[in-house]
Protein backbone atom coordinates (compact mmCIF):
# COMPACT_ATOMS: atom_id res chain seq x y z
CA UNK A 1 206.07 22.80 153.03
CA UNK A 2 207.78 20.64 155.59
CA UNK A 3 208.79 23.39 157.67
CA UNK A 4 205.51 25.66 158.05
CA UNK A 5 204.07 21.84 158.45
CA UNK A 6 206.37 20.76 161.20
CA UNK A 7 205.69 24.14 162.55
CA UNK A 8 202.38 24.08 162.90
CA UNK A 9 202.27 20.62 164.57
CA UNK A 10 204.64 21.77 167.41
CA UNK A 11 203.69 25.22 167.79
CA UNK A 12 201.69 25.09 170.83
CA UNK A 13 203.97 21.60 172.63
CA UNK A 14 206.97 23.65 171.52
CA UNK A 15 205.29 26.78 173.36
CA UNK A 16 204.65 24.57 176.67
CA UNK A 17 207.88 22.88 176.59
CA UNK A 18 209.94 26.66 175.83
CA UNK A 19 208.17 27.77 179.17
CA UNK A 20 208.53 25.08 181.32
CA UNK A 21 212.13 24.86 180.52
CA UNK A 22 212.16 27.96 182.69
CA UNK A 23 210.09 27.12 184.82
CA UNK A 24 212.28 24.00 185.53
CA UNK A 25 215.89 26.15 185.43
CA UNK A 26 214.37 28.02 188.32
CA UNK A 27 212.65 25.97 189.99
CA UNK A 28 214.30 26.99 193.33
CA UNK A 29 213.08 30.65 193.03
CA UNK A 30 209.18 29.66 192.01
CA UNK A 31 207.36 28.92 195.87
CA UNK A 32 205.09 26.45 196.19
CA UNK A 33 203.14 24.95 198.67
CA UNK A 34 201.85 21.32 198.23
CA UNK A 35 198.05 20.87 199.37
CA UNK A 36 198.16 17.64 201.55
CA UNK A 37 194.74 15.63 201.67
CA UNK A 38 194.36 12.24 204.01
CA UNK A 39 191.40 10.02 204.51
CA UNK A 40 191.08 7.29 206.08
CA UNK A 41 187.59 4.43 206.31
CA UNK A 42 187.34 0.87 206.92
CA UNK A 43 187.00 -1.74 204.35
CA UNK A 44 183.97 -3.69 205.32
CA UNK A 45 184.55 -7.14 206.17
CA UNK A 46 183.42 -9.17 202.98
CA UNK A 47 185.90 -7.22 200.64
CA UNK A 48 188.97 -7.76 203.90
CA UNK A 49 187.85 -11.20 203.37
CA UNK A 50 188.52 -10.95 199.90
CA UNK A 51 191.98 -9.73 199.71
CA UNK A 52 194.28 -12.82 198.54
CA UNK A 53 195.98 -14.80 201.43
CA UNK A 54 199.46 -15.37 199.12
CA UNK A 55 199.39 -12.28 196.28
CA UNK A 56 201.62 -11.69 193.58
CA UNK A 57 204.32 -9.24 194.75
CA UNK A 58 202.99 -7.04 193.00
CA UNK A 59 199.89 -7.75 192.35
CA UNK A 60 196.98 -5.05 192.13
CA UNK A 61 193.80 -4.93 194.28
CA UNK A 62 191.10 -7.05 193.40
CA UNK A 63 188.18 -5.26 191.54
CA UNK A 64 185.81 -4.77 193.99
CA UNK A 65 188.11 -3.89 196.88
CA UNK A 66 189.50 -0.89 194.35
CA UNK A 67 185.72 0.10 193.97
CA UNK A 68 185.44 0.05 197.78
CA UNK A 69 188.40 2.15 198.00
CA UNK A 70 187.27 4.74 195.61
CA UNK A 71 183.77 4.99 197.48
CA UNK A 72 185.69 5.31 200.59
CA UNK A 73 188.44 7.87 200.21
CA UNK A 74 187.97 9.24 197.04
CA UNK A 75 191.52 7.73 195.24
CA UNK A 76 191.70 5.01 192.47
CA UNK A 77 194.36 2.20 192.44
CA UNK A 78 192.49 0.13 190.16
CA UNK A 79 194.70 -1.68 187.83
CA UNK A 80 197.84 0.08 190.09
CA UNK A 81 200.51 -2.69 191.24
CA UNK A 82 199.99 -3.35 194.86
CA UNK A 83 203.12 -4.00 197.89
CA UNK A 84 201.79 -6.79 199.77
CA UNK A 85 202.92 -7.73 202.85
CA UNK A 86 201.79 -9.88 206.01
CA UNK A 87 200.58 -6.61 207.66
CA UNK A 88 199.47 -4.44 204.62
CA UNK A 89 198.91 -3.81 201.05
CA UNK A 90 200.49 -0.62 199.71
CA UNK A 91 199.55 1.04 196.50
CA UNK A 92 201.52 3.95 194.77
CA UNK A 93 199.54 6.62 192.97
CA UNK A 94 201.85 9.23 191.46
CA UNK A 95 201.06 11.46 188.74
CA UNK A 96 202.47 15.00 186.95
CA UNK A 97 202.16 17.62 189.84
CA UNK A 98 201.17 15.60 192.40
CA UNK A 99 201.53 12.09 194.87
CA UNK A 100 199.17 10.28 196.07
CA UNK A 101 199.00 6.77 197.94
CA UNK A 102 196.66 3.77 199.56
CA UNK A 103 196.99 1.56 202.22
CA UNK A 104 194.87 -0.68 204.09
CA UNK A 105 195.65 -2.87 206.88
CA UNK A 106 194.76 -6.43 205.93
CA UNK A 107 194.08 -7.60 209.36
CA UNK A 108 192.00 -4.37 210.46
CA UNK A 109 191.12 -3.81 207.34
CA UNK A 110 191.53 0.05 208.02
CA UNK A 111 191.96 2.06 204.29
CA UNK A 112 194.23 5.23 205.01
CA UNK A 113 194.62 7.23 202.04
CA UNK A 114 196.82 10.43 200.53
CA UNK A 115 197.00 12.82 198.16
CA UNK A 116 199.37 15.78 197.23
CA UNK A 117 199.09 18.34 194.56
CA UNK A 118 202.23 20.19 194.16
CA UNK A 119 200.16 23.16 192.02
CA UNK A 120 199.88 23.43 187.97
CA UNK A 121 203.53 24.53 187.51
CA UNK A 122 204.29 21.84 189.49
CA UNK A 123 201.95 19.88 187.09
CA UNK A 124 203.35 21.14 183.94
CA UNK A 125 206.69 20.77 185.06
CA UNK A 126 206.18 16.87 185.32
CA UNK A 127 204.83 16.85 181.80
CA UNK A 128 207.86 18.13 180.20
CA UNK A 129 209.71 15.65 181.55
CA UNK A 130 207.48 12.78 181.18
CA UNK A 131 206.66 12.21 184.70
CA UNK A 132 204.39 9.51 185.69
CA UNK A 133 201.93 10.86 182.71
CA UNK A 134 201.60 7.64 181.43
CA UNK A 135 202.05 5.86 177.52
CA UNK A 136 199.93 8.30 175.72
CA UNK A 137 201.93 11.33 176.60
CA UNK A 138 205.00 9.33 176.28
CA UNK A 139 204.10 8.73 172.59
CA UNK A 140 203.06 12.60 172.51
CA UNK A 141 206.59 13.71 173.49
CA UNK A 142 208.24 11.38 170.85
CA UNK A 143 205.86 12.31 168.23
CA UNK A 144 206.56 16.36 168.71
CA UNK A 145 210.51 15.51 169.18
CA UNK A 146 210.04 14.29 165.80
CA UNK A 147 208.41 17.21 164.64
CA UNK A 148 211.09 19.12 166.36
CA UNK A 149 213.85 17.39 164.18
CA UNK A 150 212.00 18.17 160.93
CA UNK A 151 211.55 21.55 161.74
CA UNK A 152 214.92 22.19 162.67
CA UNK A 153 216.50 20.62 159.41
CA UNK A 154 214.12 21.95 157.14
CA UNK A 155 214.85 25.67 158.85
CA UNK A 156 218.40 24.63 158.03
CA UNK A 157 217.52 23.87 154.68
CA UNK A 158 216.08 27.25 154.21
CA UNK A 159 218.74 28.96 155.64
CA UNK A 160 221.41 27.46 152.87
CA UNK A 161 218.56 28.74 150.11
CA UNK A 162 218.72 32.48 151.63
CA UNK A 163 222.26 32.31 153.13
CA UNK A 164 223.63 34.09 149.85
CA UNK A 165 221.41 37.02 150.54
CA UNK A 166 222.04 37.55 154.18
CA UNK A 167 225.81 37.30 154.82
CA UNK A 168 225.43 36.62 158.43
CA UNK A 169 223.79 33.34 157.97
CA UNK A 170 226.63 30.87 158.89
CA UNK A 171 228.05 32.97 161.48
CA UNK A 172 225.19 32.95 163.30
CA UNK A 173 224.43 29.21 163.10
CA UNK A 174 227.91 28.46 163.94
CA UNK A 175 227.63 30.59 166.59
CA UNK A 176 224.44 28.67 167.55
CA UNK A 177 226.49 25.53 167.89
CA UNK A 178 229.81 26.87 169.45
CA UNK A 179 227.92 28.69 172.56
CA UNK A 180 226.57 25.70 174.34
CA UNK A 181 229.95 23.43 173.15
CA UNK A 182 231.67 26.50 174.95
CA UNK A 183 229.68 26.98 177.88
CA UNK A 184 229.75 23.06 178.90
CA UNK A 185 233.78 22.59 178.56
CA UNK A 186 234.29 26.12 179.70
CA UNK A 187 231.51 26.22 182.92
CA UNK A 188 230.52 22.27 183.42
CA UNK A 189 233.73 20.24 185.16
């Protein structure tokens, strides 16, 4: 029951993660070209006004300035942590296939903004290794690791309760284990 259950759980995530592990080993070989997209608009003069004099280091945009900025170019850094300096505030926007950025002058008040999408294997890519896709798909990768594990040991499980019948049983699962143990002393220095 545990297997066909753990199976069923991380069918489709074991699916993704099985093709995107080839996607990833040849990653050199699979062209892409990124789709650049820059904006730029002024902040009007109340919201400049309203950027703190002596932020945080890190601190993110106030409310309303972030709702300015998404009017304005179209990008969200609400709630993002903001580089502040003397001349500028800087705020990072990366996420699975893709870049993005926003910066506005705080004496011009001038917003320039950028975004890159790298394409959807790009995209995928990034969510099999977790990158910048935030806590919920953190906790998703965990989660289906764990249903990985269980549906590896209970297929082992299985494979002791049938290995009288098929001779070639422990063989083959010892030769599951020796190949990559050979391969990595044999071809990784």
């Amino acid at each position: 029951m545990w297997h066909w259950m753990s199976a069923a759980v991380s069918l489709m995530a074991m699916l993704l993660f099985s093709v995107t592990g080839i996607t990833l080993n040849h990653a050199a070989s699979i062209g892409a070209t990124p789709v650049v997209v820059s904006r730029e608009a002024v902040l009007p003069g109340p919201l400049l006004s309203a950027l703190p004099k002596t932020p945080a280091a890190s601190a993110p945009l106030p409310g309303p300035v972030a709702a300015a900025v998404v009017t304005a170019v179209g990008v969200d850094p609400t709630g993002r942590a903001g580089e502040w300096s003397d001349d500028e505030v800087y705020v990072a926007l990366p996420r699975p296939g893709g870049d993005g950025w926003v910066s506005i002058d705080r004496t011009s008040g001038k917003i320039t903004a950028e975004t890159t999408d790298r394409g959807w294997i790009s995209y995928l890519n990034d969510l099999h290794k977790g990158r910048n896709a935030g806590t919920a798909w953190f906790w998703f990768i965990d989660i289906f690791a764990v249903a990985c594990i269980l549906f590896t040991l209970t297929g082992l499980l299985l494979l002791q309760l049938h290995a009288r019948h098929r001779r070639s049983t422990w063989p083959l699962v010892g030769l599951g284990l020796a190949l990559p143990v050979i391969i990595a002393i044999v071809f990784l220095h």
